[in-house]
N, C-alpha and C. Protein backbone atom coordinates (compact mmCIF):
# COMPACT_ATOMS: atom_id res chain seq x y z
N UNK A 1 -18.37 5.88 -1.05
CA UNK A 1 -18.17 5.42 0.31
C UNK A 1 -18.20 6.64 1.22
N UNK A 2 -18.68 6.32 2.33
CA UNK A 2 -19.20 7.69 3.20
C UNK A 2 -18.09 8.05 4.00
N UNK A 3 -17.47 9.06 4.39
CA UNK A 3 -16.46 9.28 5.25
C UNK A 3 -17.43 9.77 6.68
N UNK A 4 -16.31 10.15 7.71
CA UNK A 4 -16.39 10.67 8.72
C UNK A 4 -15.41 11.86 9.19
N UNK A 5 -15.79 12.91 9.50
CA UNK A 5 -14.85 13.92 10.23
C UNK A 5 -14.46 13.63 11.69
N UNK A 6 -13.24 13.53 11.58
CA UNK A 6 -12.99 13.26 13.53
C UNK A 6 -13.68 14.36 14.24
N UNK A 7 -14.09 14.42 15.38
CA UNK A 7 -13.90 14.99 16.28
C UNK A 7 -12.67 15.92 16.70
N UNK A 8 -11.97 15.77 16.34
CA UNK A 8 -10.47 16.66 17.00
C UNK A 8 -10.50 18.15 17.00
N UNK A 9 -9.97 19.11 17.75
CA UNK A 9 -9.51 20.43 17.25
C UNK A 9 -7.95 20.44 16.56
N UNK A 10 -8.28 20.73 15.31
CA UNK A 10 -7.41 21.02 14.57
C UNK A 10 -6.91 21.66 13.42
N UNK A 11 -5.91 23.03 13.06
CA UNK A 11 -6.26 23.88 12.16
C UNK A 11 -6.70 22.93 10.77
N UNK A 12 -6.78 21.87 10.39
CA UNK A 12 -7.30 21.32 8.90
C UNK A 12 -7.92 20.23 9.25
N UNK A 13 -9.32 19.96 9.05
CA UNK A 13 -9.58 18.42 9.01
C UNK A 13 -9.23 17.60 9.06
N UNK A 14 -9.76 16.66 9.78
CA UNK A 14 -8.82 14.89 8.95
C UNK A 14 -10.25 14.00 8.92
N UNK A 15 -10.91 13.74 7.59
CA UNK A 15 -11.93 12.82 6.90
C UNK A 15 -11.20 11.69 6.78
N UNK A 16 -12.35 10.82 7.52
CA UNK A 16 -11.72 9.43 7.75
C UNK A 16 -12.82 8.08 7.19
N UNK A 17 -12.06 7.74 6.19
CA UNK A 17 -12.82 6.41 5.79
C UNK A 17 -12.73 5.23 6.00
N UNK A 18 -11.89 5.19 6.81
CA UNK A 18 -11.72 4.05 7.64
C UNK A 18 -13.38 3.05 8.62
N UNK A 19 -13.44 2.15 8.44
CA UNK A 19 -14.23 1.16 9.12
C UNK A 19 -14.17 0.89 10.13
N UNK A 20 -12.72 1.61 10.72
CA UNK A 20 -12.90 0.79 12.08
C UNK A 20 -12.48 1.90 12.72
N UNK A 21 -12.75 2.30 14.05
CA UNK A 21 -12.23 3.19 15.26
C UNK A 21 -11.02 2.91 15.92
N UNK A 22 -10.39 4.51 15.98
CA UNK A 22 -8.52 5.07 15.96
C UNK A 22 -8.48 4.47 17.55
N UNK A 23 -7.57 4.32 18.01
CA UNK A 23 -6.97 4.01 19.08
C UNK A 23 -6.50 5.71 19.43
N UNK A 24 -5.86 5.85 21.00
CA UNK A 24 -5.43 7.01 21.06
C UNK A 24 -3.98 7.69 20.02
N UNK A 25 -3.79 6.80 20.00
CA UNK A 25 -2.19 7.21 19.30
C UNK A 25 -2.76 7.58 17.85
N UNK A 26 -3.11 6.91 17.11
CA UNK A 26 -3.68 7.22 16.04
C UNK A 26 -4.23 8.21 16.11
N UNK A 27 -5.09 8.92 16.67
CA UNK A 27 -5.90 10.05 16.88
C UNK A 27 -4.71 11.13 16.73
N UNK A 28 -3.84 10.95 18.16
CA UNK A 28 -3.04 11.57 18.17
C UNK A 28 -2.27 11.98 17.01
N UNK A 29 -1.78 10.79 16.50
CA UNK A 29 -0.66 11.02 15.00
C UNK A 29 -1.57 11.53 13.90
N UNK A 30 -2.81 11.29 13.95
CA UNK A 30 -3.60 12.23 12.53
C UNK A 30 -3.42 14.16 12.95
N UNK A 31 -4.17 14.46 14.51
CA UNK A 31 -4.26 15.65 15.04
C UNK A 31 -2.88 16.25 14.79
N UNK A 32 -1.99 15.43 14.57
CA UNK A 32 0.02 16.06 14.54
C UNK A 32 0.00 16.63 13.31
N UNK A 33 -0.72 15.77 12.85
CA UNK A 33 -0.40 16.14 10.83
C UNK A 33 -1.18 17.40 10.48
N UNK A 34 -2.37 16.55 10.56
CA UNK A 34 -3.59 17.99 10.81
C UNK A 34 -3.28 19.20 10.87
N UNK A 35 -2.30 19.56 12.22
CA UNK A 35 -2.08 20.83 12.63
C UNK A 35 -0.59 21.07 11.74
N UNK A 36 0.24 20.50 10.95
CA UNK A 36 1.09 21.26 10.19
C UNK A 36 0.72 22.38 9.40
N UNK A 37 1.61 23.52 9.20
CA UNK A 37 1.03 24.71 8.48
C UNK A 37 0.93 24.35 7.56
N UNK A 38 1.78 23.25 6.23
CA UNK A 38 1.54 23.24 5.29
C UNK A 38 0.43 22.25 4.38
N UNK A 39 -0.37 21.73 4.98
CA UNK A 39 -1.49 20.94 5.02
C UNK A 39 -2.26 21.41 4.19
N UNK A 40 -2.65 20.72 2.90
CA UNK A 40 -3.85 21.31 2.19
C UNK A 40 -4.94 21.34 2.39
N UNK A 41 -6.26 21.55 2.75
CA UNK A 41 -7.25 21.41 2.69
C UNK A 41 -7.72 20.60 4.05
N UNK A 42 -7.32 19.28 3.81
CA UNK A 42 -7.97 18.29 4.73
C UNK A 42 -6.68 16.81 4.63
N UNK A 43 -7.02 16.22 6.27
CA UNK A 43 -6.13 15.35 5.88
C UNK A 43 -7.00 13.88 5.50
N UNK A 44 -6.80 12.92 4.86
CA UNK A 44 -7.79 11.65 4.93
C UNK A 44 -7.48 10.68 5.29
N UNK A 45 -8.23 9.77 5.71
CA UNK A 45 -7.35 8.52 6.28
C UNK A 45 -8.24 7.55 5.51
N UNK A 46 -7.39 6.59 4.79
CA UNK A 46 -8.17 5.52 3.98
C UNK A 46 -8.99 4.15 5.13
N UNK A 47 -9.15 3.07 4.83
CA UNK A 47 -9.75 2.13 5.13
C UNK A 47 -8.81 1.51 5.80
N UNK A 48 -7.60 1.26 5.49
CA UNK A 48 -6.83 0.40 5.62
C UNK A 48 -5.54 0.93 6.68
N UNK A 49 -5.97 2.35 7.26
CA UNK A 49 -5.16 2.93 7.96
C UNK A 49 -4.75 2.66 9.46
N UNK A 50 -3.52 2.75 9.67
CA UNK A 50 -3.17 2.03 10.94
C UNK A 50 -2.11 2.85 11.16
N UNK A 51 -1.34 2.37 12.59
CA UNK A 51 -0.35 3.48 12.90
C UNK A 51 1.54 3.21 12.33
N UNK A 52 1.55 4.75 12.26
CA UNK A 52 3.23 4.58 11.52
C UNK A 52 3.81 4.95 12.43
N UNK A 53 4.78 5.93 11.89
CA UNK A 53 6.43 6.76 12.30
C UNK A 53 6.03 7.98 11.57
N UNK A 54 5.67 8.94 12.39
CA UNK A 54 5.50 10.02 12.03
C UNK A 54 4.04 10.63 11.89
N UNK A 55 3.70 9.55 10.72
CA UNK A 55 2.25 10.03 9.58
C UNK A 55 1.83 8.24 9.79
N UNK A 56 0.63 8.28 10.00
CA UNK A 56 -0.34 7.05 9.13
C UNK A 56 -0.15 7.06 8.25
N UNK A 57 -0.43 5.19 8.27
CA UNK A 57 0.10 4.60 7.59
C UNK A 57 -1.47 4.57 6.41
N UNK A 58 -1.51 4.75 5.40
CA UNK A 58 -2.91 4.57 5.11
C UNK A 58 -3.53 6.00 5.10
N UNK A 59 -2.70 7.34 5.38
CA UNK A 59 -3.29 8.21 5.57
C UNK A 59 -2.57 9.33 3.87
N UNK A 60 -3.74 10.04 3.43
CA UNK A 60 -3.16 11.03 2.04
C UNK A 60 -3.02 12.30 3.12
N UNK A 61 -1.88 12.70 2.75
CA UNK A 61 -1.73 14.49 3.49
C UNK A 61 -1.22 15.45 2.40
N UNK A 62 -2.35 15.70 1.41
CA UNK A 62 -1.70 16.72 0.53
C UNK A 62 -0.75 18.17 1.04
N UNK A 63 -0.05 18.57 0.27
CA UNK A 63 0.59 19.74 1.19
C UNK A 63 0.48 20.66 0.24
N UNK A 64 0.86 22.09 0.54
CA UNK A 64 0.95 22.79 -0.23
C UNK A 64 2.04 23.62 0.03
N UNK A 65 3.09 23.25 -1.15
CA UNK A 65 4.62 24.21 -1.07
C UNK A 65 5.77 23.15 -0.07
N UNK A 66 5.54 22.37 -0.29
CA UNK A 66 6.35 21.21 1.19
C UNK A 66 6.01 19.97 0.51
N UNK A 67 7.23 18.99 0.90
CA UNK A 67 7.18 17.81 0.64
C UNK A 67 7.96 17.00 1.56
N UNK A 68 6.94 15.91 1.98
CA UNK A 68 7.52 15.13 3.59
C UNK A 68 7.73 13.83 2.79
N UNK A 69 8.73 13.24 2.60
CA UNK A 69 9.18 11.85 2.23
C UNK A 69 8.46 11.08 3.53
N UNK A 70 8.94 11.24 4.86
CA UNK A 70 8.61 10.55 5.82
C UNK A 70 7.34 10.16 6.00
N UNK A 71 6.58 11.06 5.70
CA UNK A 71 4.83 10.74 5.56
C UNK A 71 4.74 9.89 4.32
N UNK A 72 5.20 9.60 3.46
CA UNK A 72 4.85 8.27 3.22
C UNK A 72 5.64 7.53 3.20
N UNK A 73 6.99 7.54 4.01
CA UNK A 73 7.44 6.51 4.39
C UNK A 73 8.20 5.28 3.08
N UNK A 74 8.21 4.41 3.82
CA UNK A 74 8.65 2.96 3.13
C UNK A 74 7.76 2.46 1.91
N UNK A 75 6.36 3.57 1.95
CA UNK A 75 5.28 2.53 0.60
C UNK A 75 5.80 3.12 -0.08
N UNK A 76 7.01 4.44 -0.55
CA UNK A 76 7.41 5.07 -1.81
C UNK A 76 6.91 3.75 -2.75
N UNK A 77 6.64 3.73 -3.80
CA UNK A 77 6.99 2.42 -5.02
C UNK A 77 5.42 1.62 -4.98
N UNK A 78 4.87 1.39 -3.92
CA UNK A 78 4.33 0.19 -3.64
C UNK A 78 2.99 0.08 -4.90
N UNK A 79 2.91 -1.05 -5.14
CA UNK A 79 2.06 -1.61 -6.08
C UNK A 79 0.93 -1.84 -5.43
N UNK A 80 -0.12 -1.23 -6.01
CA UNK A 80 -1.98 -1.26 -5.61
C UNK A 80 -2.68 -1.02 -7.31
N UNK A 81 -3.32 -2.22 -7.13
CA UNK A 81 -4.62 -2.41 -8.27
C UNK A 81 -5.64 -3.27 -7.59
N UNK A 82 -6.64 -2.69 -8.41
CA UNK A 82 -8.14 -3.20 -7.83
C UNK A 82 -8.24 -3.78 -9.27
N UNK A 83 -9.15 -4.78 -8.98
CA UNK A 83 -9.32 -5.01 -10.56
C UNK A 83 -10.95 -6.20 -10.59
N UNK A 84 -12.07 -5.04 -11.25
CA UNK A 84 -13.64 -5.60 -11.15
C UNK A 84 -13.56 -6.95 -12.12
N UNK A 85 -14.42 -8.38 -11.61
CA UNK A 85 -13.84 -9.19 -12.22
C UNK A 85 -15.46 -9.14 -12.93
N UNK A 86 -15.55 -10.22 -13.92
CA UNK A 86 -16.92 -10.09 -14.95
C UNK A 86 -18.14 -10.82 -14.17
N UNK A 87 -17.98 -11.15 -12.71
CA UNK A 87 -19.08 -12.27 -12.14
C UNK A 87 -19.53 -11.16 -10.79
N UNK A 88 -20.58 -11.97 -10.12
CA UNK A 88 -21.19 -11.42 -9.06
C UNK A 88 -20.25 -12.70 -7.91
N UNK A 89 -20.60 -11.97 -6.52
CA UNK A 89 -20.60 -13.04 -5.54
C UNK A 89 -21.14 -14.60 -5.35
N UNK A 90 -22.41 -15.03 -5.76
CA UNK A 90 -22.77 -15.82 -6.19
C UNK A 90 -22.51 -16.88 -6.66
N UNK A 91 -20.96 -16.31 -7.66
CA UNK A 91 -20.49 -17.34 -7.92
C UNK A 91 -19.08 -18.15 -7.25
N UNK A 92 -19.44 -17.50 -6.03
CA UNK A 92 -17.73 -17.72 -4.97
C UNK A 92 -18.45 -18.78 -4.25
N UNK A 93 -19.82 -18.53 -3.82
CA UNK A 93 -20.69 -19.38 -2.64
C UNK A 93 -19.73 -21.41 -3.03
N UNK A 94 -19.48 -21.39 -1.11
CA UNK A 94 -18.61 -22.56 -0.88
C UNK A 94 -17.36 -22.73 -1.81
N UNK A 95 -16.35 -21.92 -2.79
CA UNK A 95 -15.61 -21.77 -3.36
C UNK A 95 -14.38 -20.84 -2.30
N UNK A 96 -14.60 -19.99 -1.37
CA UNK A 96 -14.05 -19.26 -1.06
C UNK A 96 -12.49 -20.03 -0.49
N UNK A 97 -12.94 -21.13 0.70
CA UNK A 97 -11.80 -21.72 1.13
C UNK A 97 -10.59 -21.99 0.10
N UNK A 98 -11.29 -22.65 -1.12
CA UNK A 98 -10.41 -23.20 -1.80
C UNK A 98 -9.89 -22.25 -2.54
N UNK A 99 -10.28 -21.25 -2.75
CA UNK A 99 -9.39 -20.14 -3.40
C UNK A 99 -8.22 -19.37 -2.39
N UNK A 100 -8.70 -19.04 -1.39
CA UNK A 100 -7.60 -18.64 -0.56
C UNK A 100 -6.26 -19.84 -0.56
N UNK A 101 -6.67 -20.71 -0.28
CA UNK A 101 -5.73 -22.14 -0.52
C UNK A 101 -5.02 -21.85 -1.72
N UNK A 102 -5.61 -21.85 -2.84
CA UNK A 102 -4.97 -21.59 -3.98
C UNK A 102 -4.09 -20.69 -4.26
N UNK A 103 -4.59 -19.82 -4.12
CA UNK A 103 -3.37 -18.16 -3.72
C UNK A 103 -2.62 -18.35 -2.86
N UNK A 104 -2.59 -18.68 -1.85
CA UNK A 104 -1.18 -19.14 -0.84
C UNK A 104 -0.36 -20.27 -1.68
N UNK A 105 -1.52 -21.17 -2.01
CA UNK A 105 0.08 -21.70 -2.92
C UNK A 105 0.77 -21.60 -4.27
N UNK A 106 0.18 -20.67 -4.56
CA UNK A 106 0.84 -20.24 -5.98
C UNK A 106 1.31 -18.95 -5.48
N UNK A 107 1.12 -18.08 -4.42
CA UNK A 107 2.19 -16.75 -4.27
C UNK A 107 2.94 -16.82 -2.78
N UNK A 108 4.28 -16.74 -3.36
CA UNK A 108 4.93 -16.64 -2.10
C UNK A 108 4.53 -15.12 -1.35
N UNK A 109 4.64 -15.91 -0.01
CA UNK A 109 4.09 -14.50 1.01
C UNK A 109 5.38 -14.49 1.98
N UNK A 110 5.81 -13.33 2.55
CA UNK A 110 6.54 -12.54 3.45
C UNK A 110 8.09 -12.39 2.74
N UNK A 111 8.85 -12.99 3.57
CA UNK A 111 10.28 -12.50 3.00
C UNK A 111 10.21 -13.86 2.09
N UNK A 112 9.48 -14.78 1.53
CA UNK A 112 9.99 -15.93 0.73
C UNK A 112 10.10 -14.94 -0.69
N UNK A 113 10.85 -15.61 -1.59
CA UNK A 113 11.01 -15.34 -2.81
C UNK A 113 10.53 -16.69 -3.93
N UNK A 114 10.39 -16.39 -4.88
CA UNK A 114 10.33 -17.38 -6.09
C UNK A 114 11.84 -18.07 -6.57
N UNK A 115 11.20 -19.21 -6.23
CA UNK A 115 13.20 -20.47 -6.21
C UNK A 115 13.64 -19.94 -7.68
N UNK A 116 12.85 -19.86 -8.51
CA UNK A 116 13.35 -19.85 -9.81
C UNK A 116 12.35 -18.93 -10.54
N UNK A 117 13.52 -18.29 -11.55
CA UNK A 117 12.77 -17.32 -11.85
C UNK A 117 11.86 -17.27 -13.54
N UNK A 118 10.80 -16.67 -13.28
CA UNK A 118 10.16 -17.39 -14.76
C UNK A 118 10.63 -16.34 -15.82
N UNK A 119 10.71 -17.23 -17.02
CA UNK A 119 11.61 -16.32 -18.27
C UNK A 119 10.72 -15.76 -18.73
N UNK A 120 9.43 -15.36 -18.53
CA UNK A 120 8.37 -14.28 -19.09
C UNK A 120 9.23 -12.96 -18.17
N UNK A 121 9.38 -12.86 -17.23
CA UNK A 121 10.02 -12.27 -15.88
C UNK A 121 11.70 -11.67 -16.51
N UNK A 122 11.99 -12.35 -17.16
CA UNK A 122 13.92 -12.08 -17.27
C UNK A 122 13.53 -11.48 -18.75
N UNK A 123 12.42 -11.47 -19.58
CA UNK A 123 12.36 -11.36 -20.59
C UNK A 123 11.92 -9.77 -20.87
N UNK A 124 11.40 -9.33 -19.19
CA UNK A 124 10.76 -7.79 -19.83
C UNK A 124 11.65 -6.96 -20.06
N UNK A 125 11.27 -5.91 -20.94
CA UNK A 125 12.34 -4.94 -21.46
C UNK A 125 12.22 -4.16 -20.62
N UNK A 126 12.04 -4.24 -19.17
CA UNK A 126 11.90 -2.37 -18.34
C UNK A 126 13.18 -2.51 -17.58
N UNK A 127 13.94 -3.70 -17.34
CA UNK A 127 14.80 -4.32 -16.31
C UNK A 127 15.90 -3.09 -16.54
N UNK A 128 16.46 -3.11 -17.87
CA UNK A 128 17.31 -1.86 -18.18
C UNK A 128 17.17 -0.18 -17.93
N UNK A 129 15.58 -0.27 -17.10
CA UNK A 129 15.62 0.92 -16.32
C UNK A 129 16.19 0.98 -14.95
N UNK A 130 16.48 -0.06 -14.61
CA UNK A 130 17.08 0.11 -13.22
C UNK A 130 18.52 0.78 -12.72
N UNK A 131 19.03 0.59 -14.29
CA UNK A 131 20.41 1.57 -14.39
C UNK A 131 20.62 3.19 -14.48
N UNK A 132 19.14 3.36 -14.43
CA UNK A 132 18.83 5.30 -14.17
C UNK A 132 18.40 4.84 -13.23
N UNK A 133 18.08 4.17 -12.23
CA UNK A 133 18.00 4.59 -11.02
C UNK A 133 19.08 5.18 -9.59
N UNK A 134 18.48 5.84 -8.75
CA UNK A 134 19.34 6.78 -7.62
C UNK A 134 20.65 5.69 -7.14
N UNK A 135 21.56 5.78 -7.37
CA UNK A 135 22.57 5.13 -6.67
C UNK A 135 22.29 4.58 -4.98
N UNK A 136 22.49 2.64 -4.97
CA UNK A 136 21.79 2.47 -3.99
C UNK A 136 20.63 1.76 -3.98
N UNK A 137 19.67 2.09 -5.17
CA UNK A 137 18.45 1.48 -5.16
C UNK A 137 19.20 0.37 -6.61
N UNK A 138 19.95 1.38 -7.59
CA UNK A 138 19.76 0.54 -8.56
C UNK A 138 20.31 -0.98 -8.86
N UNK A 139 20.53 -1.17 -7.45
CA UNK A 139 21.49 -2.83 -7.49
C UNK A 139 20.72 -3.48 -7.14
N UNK A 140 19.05 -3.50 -6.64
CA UNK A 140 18.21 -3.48 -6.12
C UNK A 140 17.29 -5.50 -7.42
N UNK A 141 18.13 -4.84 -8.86
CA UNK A 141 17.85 -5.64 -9.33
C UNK A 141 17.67 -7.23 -9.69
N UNK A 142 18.46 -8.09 -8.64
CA UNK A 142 18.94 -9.00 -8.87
C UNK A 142 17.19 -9.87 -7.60
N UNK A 143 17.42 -8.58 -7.13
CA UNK A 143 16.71 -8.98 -5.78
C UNK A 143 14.96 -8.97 -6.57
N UNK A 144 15.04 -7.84 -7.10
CA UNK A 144 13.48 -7.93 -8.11
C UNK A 144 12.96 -8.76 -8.78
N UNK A 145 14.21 -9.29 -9.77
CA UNK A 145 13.69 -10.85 -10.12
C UNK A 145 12.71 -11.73 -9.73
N UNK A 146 13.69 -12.06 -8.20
CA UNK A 146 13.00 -13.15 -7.50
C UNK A 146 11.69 -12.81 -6.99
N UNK A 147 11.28 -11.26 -6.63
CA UNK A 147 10.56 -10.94 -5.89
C UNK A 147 8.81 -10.62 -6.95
N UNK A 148 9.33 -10.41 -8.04
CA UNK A 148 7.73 -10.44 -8.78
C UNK A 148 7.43 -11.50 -9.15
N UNK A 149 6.02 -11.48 -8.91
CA UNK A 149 5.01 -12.84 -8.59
C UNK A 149 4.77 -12.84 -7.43
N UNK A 150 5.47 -12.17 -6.19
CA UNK A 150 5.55 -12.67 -5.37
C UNK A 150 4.74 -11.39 -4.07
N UNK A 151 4.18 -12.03 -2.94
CA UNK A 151 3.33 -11.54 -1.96
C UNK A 151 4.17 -10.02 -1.47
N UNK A 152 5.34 -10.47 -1.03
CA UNK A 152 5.89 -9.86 0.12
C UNK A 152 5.34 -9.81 1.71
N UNK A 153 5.56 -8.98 2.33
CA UNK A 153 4.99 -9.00 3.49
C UNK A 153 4.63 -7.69 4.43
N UNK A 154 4.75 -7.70 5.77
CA UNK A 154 4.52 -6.47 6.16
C UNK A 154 2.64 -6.45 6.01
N UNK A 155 2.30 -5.38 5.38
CA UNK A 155 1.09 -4.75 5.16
C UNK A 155 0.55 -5.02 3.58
N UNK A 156 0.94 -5.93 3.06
CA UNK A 156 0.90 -6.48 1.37
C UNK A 156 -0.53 -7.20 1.52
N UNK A 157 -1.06 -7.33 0.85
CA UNK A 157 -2.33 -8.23 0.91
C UNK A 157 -2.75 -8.45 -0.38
N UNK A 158 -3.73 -9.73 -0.59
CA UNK A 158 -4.34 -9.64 -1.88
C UNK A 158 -6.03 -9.97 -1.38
N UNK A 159 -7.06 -9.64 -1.66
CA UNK A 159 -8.21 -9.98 -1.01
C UNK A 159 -9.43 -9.61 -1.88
N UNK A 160 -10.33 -10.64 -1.95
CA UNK A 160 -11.84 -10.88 -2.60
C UNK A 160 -12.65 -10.16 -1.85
N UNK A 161 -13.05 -9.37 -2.92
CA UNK A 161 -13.88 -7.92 -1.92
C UNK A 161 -15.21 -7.95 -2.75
N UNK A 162 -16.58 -7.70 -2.30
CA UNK A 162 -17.77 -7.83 -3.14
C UNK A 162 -17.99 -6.37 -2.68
N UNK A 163 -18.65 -5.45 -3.99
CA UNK A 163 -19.36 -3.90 -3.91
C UNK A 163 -20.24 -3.88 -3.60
N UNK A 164 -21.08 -2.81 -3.79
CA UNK A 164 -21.94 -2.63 -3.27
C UNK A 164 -23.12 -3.04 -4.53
N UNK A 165 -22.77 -3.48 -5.65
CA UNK A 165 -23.54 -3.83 -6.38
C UNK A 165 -23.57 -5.40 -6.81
N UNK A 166 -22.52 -6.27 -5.57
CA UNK A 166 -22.39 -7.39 -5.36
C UNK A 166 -21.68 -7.66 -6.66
N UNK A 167 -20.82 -7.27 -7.10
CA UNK A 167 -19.52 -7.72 -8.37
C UNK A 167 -18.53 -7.91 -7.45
N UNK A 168 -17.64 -8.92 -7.74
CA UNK A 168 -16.68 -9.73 -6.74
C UNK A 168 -15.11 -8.74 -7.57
N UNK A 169 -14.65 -8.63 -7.09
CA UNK A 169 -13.27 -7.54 -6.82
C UNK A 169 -12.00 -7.95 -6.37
N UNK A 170 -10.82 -8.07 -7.28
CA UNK A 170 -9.41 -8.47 -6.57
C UNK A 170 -9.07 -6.91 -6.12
N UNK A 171 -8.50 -6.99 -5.41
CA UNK A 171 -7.79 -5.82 -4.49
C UNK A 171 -5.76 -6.58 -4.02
N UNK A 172 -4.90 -5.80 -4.48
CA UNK A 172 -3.75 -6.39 -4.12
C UNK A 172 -3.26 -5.23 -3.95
N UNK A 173 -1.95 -4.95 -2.88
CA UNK A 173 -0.81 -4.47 -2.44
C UNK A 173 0.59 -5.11 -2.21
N UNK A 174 1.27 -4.70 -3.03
CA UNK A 174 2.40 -5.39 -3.66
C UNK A 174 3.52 -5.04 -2.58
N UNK A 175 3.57 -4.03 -2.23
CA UNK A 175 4.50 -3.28 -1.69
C UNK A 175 5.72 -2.79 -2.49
N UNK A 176 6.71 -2.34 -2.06
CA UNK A 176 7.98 -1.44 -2.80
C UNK A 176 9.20 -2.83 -2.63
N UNK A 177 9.26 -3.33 -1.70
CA UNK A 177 10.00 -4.76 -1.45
C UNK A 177 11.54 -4.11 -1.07
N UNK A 178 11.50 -3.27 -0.19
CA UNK A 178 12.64 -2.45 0.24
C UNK A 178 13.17 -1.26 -0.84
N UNK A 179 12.57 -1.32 -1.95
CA UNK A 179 13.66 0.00 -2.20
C UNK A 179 12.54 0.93 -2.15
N UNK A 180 11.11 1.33 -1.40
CA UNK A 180 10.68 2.30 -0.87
C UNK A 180 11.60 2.77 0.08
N UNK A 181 12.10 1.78 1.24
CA UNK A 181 12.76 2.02 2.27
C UNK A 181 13.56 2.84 1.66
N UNK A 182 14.74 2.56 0.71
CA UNK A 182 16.06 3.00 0.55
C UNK A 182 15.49 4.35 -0.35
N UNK A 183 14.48 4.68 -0.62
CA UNK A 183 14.41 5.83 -1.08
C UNK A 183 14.02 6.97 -0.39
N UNK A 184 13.10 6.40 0.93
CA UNK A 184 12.78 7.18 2.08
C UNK A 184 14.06 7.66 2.84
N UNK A 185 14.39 6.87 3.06
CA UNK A 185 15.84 7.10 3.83
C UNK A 185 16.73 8.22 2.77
N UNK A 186 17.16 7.85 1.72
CA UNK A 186 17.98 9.13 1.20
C UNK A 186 17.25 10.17 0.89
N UNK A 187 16.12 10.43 0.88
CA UNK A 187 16.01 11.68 0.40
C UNK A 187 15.64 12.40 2.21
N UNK A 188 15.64 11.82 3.20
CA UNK A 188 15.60 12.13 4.33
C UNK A 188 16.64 12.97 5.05
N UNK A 189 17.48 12.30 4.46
CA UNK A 189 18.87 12.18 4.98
C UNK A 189 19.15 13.70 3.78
């Protein structure tokens, strides 16, 4: 996929793969980052980038010798898989409606949760890692339950994407479901 270099003056790049054109603020909040001393190389801004608190949202800012929790914010955690399925586009033609239909009603989206929780779900053995987690996050569990399977909201998406070699593509963002938040916040603090 082809990037673009902004225009901006700024001591480090910012390569932008984004599809669509920054608004001023955005410009602005990449040129902020950009110019930190500890900036590696270049900054990038993905596809899906839009504006935050601080840093874009959607944006990688490697550093070197420094570490900004705040630049990435609330996605600490968040769940992203792409996943190439075995068919072309072809085989979606007049199918599409009814699949979106379908996914809305089999995944809850925004703050809904799952009424009940499935015992494949209560059954995994990782649940007992939540008790090494940072004081704060690790009570976090009761709430996880309900929440896998499930959409969330905010900037979460799940979406049928065709390549460039016309193979049809799930793409999902799960999000962190608040304990990004609570991890941004303490190590801020």
């Amino acid at each position: 996929m082809p990037y673009e270099k902004l225009e901006i003056s700024t001591p480090k790049p910012v390569l932008s793969w984004a599809n669509h054109a920054l608004g001023e603020k955005e410009t602005k909040m990449a040129a902020n980052v950009a110019s930190l001393p500890f900036v590696f190389k270049h900054v990038a801004l993905m596809p899906d980038v839009h504006l935050g608190k601080g840093a874009l949202v959607g944006s990688v800012i490697a550093t070197k010798e420094a570490i900004i929790p705040a630049a990435v914010g609330v996605d600490i955690g968040c769940g992203i898989i792409a996943v190439k399925m075995p068919f072309t586009a072809n085989k979606l033609e007049g199918k599409l409606k009814q699949i979106r239909l379908d996914i809305e009603a089999a995944i809850p989206v925004g703050f809904a949760e799952n009424k009940e929780v499935e015992k494949s779900v209560t059954n995994w053995q990782k649940w007992s890692d939540f008790k090494e987690l940072h004081q704060g996050v690790q009570h976090q569990d009761n709430k996880a339950l309900k929440q896998l399977g499930s959409l969330g909201g905010g900037n979460h998406f799940i979406e049928v994407c065709v390549d460039t070699e016309n193979f049809v593509w799930l793409m999902l963002h799960s999000g962190s479901r608040g304990i990004g938040n609570l991890l941004a916040q303490q190590h801020i603090e």
